[in-house]
PDB file of N, CA and C in Angstrom:
ATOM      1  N   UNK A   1     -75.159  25.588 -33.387  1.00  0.00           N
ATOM      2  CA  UNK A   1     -73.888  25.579 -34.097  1.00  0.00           C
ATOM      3  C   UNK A   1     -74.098  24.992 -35.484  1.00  0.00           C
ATOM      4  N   UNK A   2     -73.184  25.823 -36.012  1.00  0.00           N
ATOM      5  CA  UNK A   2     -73.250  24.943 -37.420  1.00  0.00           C
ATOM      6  C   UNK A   2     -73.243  23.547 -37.818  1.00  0.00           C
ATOM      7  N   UNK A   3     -73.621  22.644 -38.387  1.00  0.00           N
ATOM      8  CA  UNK A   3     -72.978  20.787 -38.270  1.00  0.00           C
ATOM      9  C   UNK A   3     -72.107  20.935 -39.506  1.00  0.00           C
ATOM     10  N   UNK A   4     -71.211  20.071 -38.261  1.00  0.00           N
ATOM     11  CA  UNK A   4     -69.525  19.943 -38.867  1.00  0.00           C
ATOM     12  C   UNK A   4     -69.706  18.651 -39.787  1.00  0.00           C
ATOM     13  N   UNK A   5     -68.660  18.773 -40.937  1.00  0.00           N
ATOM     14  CA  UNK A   5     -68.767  17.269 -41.378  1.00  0.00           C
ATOM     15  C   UNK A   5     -68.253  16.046 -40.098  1.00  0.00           C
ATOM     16  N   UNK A   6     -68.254  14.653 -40.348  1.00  0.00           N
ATOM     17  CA  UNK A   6     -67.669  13.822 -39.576  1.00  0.00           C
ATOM     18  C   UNK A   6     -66.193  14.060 -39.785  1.00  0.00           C
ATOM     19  N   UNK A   7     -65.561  14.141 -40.788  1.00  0.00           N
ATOM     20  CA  UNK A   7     -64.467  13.697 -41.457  1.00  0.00           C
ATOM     21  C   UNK A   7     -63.456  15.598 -40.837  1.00  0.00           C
ATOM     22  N   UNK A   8     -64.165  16.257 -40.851  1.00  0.00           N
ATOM     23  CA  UNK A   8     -63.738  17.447 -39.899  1.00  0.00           C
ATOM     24  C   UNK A   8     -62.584  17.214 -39.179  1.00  0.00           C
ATOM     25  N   UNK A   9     -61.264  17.750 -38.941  1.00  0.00           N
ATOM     26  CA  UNK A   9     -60.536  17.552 -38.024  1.00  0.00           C
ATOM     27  C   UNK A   9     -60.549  19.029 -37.417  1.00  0.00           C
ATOM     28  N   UNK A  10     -60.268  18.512 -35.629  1.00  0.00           N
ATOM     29  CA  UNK A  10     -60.660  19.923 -34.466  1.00  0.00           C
ATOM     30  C   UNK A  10     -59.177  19.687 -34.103  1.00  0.00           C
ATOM     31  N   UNK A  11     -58.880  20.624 -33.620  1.00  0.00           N
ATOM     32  CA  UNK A  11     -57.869  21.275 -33.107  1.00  0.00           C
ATOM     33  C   UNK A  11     -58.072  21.967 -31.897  1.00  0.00           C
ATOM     34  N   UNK A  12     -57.970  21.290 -30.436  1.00  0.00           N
ATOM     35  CA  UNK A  12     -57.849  22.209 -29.242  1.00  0.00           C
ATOM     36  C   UNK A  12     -56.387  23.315 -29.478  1.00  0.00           C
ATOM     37  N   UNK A  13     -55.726  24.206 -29.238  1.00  0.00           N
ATOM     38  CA  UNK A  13     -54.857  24.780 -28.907  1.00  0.00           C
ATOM     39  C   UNK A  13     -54.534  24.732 -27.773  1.00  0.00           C
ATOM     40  N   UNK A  14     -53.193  23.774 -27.034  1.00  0.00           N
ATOM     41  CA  UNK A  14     -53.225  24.241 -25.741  1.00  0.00           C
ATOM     42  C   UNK A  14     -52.938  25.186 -25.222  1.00  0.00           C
ATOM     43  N   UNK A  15     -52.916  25.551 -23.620  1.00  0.00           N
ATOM     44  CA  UNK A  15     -52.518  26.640 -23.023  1.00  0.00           C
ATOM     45  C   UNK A  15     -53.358  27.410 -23.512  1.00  0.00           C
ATOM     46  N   UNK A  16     -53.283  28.925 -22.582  1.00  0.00           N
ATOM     47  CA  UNK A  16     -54.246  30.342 -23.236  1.00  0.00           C
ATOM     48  C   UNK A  16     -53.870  31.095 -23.931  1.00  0.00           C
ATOM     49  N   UNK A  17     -55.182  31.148 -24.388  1.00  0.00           N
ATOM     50  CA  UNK A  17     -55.051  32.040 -25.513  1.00  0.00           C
ATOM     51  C   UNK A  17     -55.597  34.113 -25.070  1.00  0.00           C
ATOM     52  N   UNK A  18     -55.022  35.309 -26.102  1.00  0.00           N
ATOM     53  CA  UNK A  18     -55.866  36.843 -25.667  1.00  0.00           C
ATOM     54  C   UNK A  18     -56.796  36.685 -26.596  1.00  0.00           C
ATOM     55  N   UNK A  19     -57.955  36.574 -25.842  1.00  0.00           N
ATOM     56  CA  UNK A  19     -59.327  36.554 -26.343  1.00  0.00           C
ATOM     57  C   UNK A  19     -59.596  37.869 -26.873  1.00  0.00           C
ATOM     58  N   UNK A  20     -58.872  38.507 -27.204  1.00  0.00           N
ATOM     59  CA  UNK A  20     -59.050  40.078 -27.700  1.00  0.00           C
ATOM     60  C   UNK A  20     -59.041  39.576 -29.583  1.00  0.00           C
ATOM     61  N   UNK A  21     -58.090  38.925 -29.716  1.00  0.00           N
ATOM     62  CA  UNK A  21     -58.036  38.586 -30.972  1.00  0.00           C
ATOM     63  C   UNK A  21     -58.898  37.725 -31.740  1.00  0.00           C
ATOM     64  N   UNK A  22     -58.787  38.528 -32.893  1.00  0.00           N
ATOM     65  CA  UNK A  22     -60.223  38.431 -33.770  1.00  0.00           C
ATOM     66  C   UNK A  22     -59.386  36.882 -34.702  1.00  0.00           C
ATOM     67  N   UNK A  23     -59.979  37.259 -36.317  1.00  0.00           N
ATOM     68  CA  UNK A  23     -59.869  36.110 -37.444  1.00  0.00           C
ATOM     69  C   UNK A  23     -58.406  36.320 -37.740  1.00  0.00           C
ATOM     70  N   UNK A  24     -58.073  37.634 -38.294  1.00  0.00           N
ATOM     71  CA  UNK A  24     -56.389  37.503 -38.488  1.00  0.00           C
ATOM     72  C   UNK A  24     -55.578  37.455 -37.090  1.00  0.00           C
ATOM     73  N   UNK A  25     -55.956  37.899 -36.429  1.00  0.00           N
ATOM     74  CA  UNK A  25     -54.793  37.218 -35.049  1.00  0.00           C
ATOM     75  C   UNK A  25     -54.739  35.804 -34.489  1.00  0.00           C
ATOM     76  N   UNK A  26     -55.727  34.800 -34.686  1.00  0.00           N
ATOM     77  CA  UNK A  26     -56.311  33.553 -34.581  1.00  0.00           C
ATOM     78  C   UNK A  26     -55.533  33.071 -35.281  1.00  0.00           C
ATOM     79  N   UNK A  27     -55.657  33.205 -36.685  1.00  0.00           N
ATOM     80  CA  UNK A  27     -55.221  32.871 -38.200  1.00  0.00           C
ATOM     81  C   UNK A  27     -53.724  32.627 -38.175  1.00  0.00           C
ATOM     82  N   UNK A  28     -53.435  33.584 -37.275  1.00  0.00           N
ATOM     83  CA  UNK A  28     -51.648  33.821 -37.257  1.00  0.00           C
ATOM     84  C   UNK A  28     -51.251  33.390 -36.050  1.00  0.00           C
ATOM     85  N   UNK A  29     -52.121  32.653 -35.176  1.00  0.00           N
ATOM     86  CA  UNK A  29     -51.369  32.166 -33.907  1.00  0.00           C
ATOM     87  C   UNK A  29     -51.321  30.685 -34.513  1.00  0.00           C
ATOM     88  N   UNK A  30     -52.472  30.313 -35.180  1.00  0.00           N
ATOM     89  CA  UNK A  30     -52.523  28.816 -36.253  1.00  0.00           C
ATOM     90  C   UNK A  30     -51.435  28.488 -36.882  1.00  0.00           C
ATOM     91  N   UNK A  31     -50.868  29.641 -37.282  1.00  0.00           N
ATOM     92  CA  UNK A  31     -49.925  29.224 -38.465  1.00  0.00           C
ATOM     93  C   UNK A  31     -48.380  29.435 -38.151  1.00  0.00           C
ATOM     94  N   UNK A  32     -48.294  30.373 -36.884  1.00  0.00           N
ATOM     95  CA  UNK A  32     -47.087  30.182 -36.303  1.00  0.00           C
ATOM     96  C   UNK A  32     -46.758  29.224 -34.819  1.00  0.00           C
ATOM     97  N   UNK A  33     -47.927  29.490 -33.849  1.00  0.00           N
ATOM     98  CA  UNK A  33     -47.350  29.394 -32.924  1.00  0.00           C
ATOM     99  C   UNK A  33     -47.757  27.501 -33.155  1.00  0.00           C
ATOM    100  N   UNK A  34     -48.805  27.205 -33.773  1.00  0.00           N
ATOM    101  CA  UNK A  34     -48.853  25.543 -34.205  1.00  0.00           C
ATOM    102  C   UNK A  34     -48.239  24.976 -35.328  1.00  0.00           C
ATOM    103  N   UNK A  35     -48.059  25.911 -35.969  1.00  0.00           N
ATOM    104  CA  UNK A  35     -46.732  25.090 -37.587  1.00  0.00           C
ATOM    105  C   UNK A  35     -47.957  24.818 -38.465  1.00  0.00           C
ATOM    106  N   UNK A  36     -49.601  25.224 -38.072  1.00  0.00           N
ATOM    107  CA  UNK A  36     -50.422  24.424 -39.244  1.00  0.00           C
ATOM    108  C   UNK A  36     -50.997  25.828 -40.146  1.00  0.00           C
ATOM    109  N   UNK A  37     -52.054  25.570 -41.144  1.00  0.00           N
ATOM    110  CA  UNK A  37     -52.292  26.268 -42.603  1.00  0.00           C
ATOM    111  C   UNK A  37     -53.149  26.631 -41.751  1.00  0.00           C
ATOM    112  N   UNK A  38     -53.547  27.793 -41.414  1.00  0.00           N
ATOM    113  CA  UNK A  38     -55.420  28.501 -40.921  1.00  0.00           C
ATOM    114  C   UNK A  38     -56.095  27.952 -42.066  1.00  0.00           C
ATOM    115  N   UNK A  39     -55.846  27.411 -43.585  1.00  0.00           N
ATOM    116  CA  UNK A  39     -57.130  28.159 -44.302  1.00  0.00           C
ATOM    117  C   UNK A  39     -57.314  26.613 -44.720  1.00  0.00           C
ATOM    118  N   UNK A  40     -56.736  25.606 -44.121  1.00  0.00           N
ATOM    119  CA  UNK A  40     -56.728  24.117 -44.823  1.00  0.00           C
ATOM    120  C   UNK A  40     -58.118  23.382 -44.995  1.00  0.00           C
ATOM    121  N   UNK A  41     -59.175  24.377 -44.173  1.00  0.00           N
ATOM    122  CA  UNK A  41     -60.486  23.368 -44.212  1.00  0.00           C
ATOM    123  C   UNK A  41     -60.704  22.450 -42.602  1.00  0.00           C
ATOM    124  N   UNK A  42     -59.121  23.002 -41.702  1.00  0.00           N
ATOM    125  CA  UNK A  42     -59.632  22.558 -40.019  1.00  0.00           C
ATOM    126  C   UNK A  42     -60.108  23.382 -39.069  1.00  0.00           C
ATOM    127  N   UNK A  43     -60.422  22.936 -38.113  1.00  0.00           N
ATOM    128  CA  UNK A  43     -61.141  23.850 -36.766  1.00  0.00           C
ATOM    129  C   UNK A  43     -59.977  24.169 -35.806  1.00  0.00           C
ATOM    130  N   UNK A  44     -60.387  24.929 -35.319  1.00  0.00           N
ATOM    131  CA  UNK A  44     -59.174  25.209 -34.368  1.00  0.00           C
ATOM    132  C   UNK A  44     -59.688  26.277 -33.459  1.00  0.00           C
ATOM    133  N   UNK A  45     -59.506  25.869 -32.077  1.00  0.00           N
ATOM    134  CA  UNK A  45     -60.381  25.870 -30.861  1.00  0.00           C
ATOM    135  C   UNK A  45     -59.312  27.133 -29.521  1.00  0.00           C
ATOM    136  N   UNK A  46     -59.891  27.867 -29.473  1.00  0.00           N
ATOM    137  CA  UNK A  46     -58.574  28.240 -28.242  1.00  0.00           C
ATOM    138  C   UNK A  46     -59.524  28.823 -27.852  1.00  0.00           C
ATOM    139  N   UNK A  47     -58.971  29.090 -26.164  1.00  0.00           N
ATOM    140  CA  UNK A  47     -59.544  29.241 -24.532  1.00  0.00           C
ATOM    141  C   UNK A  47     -58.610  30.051 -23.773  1.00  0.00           C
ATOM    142  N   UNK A  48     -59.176  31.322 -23.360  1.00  0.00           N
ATOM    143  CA  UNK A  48     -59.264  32.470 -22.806  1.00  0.00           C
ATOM    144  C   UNK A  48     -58.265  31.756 -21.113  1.00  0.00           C
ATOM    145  N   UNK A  49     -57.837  32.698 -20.644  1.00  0.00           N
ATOM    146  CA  UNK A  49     -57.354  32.554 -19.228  1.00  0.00           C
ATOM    147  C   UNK A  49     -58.534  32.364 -18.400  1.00  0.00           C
ATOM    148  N   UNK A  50     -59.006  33.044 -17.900  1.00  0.00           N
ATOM    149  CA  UNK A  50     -60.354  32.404 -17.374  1.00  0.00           C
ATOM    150  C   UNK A  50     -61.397  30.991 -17.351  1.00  0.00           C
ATOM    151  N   UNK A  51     -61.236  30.301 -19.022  1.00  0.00           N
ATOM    152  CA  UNK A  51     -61.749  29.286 -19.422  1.00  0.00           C
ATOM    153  C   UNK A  51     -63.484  29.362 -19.272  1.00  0.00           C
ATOM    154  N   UNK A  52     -63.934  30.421 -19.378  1.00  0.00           N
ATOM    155  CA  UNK A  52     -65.112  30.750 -19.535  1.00  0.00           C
ATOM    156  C   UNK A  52     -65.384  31.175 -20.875  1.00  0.00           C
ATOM    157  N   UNK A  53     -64.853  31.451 -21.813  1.00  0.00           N
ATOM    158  CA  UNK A  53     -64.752  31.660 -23.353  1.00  0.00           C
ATOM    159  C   UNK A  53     -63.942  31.205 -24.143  1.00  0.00           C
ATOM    160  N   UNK A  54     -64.633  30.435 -25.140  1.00  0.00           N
ATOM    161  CA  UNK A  54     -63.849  29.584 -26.157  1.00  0.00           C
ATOM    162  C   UNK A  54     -64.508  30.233 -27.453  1.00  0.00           C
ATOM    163  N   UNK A  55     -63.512  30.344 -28.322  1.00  0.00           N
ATOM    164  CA  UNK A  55     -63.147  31.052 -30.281  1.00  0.00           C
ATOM    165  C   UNK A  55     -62.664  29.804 -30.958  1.00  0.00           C
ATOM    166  N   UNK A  56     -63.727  29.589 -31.796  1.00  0.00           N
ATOM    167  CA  UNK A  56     -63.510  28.583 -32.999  1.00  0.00           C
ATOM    168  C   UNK A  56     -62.930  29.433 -34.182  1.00  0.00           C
ATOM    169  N   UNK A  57     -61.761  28.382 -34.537  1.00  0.00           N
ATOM    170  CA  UNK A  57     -62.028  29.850 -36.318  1.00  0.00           C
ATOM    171  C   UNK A  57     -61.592  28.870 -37.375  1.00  0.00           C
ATOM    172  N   UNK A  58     -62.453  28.751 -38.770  1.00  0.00           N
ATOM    173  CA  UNK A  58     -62.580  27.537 -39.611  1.00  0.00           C
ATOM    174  C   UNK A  58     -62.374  28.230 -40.649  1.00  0.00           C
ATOM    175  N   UNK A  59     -61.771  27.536 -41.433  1.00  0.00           N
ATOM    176  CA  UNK A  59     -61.873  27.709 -43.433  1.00  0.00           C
ATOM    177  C   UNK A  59     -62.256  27.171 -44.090  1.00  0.00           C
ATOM    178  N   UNK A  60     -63.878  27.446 -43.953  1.00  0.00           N
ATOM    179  CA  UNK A  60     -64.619  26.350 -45.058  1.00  0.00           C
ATOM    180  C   UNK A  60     -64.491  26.808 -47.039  1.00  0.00           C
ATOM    181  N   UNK A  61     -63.646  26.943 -47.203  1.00  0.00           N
ATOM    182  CA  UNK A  61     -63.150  26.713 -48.541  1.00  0.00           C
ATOM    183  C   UNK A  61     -63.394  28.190 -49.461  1.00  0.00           C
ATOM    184  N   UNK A  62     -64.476  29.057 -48.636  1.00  0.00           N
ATOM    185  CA  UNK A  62     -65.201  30.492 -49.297  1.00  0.00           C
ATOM    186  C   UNK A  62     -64.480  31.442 -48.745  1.00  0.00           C
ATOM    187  N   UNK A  63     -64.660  31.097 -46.729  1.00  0.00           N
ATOM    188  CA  UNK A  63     -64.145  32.593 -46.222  1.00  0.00           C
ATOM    189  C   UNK A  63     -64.086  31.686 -44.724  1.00  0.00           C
ATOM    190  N   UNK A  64     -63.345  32.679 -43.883  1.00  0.00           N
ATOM    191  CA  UNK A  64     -62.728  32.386 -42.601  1.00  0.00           C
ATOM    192  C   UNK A  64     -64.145  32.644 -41.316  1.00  0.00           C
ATOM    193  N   UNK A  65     -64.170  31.596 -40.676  1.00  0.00           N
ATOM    194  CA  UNK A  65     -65.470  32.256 -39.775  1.00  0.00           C
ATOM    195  C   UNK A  65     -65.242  31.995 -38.131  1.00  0.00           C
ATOM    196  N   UNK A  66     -65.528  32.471 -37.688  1.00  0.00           N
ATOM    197  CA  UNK A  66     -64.945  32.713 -36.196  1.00  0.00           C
ATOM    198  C   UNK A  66     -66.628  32.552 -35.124  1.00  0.00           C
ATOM    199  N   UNK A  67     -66.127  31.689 -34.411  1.00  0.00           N
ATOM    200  CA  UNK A  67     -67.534  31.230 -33.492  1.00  0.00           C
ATOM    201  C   UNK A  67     -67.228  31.508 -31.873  1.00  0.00           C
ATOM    202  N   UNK A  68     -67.679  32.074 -31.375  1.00  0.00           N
ATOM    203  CA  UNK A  68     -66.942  32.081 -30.043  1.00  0.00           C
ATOM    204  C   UNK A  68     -68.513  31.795 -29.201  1.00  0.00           C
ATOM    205  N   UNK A  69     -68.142  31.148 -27.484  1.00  0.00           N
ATOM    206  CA  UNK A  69     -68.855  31.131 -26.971  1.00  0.00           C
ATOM    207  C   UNK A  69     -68.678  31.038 -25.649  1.00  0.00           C
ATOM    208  N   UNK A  70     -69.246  31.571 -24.457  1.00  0.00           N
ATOM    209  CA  UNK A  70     -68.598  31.837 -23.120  1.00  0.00           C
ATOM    210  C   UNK A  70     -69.859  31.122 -22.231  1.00  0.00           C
ATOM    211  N   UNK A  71     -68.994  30.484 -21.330  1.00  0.00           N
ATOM    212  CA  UNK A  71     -70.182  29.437 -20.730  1.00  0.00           C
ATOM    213  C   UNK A  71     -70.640  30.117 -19.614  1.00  0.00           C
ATOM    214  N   UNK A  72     -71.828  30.365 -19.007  1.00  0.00           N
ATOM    215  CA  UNK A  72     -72.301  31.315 -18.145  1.00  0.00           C
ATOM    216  C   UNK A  72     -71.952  30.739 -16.371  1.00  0.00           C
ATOM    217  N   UNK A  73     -71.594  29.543 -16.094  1.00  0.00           N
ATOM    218  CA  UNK A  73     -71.084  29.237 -14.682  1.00  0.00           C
ATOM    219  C   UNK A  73     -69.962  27.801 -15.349  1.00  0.00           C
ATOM    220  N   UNK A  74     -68.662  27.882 -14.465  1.00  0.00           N
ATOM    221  CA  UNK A  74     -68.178  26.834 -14.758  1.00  0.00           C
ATOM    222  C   UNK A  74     -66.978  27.123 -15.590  1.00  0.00           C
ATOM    223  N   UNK A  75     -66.040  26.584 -16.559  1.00  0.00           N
ATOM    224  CA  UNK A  75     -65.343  26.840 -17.404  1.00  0.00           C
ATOM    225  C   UNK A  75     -65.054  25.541 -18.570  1.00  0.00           C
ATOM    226  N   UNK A  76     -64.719  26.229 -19.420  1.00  0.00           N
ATOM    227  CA  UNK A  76     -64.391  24.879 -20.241  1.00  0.00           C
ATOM    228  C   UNK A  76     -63.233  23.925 -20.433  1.00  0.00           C
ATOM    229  N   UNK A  77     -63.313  22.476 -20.258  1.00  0.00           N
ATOM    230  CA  UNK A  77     -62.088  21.469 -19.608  1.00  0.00           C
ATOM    231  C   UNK A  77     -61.012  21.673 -21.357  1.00  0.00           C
ATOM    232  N   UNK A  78     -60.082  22.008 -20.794  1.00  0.00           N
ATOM    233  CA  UNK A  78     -58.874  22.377 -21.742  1.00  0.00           C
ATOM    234  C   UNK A  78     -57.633  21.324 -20.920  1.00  0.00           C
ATOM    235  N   UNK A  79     -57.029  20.701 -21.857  1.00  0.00           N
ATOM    236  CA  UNK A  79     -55.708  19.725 -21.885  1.00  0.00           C
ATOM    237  C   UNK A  79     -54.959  20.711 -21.058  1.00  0.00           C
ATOM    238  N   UNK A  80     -54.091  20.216 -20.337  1.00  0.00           N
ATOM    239  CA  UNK A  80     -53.000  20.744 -19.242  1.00  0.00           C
ATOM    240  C   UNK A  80     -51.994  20.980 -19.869  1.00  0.00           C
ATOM    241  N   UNK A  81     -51.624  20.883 -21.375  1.00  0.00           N
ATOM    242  CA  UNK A  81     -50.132  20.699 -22.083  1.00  0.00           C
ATOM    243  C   UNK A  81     -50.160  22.557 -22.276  1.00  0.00           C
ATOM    244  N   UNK A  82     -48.623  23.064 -21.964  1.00  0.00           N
ATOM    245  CA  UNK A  82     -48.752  24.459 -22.389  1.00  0.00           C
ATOM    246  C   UNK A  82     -48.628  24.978 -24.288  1.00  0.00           C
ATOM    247  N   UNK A  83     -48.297  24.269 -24.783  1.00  0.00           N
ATOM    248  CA  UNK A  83     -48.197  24.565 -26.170  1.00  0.00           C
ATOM    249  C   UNK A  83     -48.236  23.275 -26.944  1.00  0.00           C
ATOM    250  N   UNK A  84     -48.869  23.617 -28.033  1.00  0.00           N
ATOM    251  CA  UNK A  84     -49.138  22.567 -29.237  1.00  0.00           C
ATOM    252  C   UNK A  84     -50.431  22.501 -29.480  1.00  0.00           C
ATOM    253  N   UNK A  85     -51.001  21.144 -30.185  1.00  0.00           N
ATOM    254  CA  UNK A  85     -52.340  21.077 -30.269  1.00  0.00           C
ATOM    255  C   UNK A  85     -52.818  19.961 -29.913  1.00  0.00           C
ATOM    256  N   UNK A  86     -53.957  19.349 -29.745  1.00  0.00           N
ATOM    257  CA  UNK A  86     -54.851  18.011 -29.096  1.00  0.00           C
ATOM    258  C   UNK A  86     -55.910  17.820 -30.067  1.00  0.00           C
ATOM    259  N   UNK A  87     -55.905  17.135 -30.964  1.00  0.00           N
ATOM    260  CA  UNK A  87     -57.283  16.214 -31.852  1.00  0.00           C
ATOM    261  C   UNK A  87     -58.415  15.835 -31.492  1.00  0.00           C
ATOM    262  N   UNK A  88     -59.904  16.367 -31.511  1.00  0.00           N
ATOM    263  CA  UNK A  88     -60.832  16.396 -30.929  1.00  0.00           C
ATOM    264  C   UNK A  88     -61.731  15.590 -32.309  1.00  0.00           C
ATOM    265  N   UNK A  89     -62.699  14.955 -31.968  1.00  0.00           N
ATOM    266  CA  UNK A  89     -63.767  14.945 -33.085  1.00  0.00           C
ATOM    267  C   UNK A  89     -64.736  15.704 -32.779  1.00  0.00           C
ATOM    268  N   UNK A  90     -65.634  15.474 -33.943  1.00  0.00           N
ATOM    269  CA  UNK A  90     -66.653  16.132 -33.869  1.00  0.00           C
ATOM    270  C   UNK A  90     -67.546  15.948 -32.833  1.00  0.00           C
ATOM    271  N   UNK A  91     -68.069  15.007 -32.130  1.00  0.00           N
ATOM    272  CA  UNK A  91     -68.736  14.929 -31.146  1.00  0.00           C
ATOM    273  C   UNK A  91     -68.016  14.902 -29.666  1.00  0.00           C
ATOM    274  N   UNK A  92     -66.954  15.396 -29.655  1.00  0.00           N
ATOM    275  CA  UNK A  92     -66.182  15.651 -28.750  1.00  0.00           C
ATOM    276  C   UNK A  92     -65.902  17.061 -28.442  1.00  0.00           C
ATOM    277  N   UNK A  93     -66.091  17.846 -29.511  1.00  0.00           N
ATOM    278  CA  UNK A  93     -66.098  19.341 -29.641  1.00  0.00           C
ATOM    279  C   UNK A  93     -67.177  19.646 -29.028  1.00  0.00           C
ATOM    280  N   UNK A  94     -68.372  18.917 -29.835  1.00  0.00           N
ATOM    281  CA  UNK A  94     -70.139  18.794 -29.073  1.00  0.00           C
ATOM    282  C   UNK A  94     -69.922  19.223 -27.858  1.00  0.00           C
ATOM    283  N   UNK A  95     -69.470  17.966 -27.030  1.00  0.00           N
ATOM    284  CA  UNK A  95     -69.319  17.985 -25.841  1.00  0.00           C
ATOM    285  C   UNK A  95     -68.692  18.998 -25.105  1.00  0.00           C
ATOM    286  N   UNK A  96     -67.873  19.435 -25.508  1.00  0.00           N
ATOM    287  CA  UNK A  96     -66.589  20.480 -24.786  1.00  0.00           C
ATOM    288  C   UNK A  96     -67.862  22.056 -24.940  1.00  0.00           C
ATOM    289  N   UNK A  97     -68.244  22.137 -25.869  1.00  0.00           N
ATOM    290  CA  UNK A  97     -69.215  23.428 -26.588  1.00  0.00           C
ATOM    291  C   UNK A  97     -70.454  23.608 -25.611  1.00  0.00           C
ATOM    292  N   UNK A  98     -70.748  22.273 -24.932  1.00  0.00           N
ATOM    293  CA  UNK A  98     -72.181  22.082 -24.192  1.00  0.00           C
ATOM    294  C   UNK A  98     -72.074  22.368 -22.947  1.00  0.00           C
ATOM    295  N   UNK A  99     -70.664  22.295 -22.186  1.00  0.00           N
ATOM    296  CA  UNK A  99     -69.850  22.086 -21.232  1.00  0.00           C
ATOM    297  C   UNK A  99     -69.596  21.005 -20.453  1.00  0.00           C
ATOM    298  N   UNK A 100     -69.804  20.000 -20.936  1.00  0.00           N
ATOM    299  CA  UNK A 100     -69.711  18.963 -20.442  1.00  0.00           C
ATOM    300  C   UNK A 100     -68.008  17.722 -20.810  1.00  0.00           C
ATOM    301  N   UNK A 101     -67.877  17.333 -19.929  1.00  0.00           N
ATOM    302  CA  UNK A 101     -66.541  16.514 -19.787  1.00  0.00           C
ATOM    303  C   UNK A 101     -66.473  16.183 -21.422  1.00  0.00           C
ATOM    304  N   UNK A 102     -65.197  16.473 -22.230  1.00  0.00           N
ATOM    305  CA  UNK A 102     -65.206  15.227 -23.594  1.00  0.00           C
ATOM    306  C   UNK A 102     -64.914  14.703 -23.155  1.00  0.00           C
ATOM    307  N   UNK A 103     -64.372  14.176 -21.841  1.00  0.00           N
ATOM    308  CA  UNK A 103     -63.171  12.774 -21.575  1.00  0.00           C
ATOM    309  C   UNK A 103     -64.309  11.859 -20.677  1.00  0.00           C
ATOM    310  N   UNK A 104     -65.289  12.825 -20.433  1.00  0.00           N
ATOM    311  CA  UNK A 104     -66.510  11.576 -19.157  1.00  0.00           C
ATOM    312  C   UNK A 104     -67.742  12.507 -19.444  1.00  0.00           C
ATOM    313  N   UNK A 105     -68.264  12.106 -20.247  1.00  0.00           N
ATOM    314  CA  UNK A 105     -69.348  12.863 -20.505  1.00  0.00           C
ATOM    315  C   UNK A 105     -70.801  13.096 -19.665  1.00  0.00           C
ATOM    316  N   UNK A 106     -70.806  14.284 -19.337  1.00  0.00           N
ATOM    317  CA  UNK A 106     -71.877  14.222 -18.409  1.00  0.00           C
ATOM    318  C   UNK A 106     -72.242  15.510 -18.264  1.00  0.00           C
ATOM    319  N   UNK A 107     -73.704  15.727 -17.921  1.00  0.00           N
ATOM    320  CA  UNK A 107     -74.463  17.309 -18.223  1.00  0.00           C
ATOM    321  C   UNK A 107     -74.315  17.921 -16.810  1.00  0.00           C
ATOM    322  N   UNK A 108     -74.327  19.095 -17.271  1.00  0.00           N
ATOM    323  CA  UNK A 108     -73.484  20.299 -16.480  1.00  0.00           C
ATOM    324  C   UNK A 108     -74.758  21.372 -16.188  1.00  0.00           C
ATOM    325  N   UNK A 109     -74.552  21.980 -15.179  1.00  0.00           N
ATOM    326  CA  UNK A 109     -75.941  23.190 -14.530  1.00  0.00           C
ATOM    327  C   UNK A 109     -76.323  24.275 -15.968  1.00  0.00           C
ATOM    328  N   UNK A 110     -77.558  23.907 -15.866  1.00  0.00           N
ATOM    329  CA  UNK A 110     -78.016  25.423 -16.887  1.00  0.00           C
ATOM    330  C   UNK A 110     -78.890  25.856 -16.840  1.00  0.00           C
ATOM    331  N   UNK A 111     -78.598  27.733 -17.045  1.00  0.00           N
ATOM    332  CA  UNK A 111     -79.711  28.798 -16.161  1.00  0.00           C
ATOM    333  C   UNK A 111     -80.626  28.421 -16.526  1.00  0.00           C
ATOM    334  N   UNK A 112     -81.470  29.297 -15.749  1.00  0.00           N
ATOM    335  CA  UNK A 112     -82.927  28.877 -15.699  1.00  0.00           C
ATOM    336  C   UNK A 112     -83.614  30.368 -16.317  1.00  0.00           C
ATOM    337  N   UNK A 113     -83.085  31.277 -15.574  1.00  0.00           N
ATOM    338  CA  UNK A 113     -83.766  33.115 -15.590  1.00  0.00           C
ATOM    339  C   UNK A 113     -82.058  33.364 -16.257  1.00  0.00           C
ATOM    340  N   UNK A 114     -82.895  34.499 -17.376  1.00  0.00           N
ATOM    341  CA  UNK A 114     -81.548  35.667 -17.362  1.00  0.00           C
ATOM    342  C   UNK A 114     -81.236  36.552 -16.332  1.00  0.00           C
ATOM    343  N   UNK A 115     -82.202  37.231 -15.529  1.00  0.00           N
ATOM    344  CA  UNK A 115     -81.905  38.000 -14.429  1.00  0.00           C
ATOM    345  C   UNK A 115     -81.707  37.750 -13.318  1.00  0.00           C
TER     346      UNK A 115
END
């Protein structure tokens, strides 16, 4: 992953998100369904029904970039609140990205074989 500044503010989105949607549908769930700017320079994190795929999408000051990543057993721990947002840091994102607890941190099964 890219390294985030410290000073970075993350944004979980609660509740699920349609993982069908790309940078402008992201962009526009940011700015309506949370009240915040997509292009302010924050992260902002949303998770699929399943919770096996998580979409980052950032505005680092040039252009909009979208990171997604789907964890191969397991799912990723998302806040129980159905709408709004939750403040993550940067090494808390780490954590959530690796699959491991942000709230109790601890390492999680990983493959061994692709096939």
């Amino acid at each position: 992953m890219i390294p985030l500044p410290s000073t970075l503010k993350i944004w979980l989105a609660a509740g699920v998100t349609d993982m069908r949607l790309g940078m402008p549908g992201l962009a526009l769930k940011v700015q309506e369904a949370l009240g915040r700017d997509p292009f302010a320079g924050d992260v902002y994190a949303f998770r699929g029904r399943r919770g096996d795929l998580v979409k980052l999408i950032w505005h680092d000051g040039i252009g909009l970039s979208l990171y997604a990543k789907r964890i191969e057993r397991g799912h990723f721990l998302w806040p129980s609140a159905k709408d709004g947002a939750i403040h993550l840091s940067p090494s808390q994102l780490t954590c959530l990205l690796e699959g491991v607890d942000w709230r109790n941190p601890q390492k999680t099964w990983r493959p061994e074989l692709a096939g």
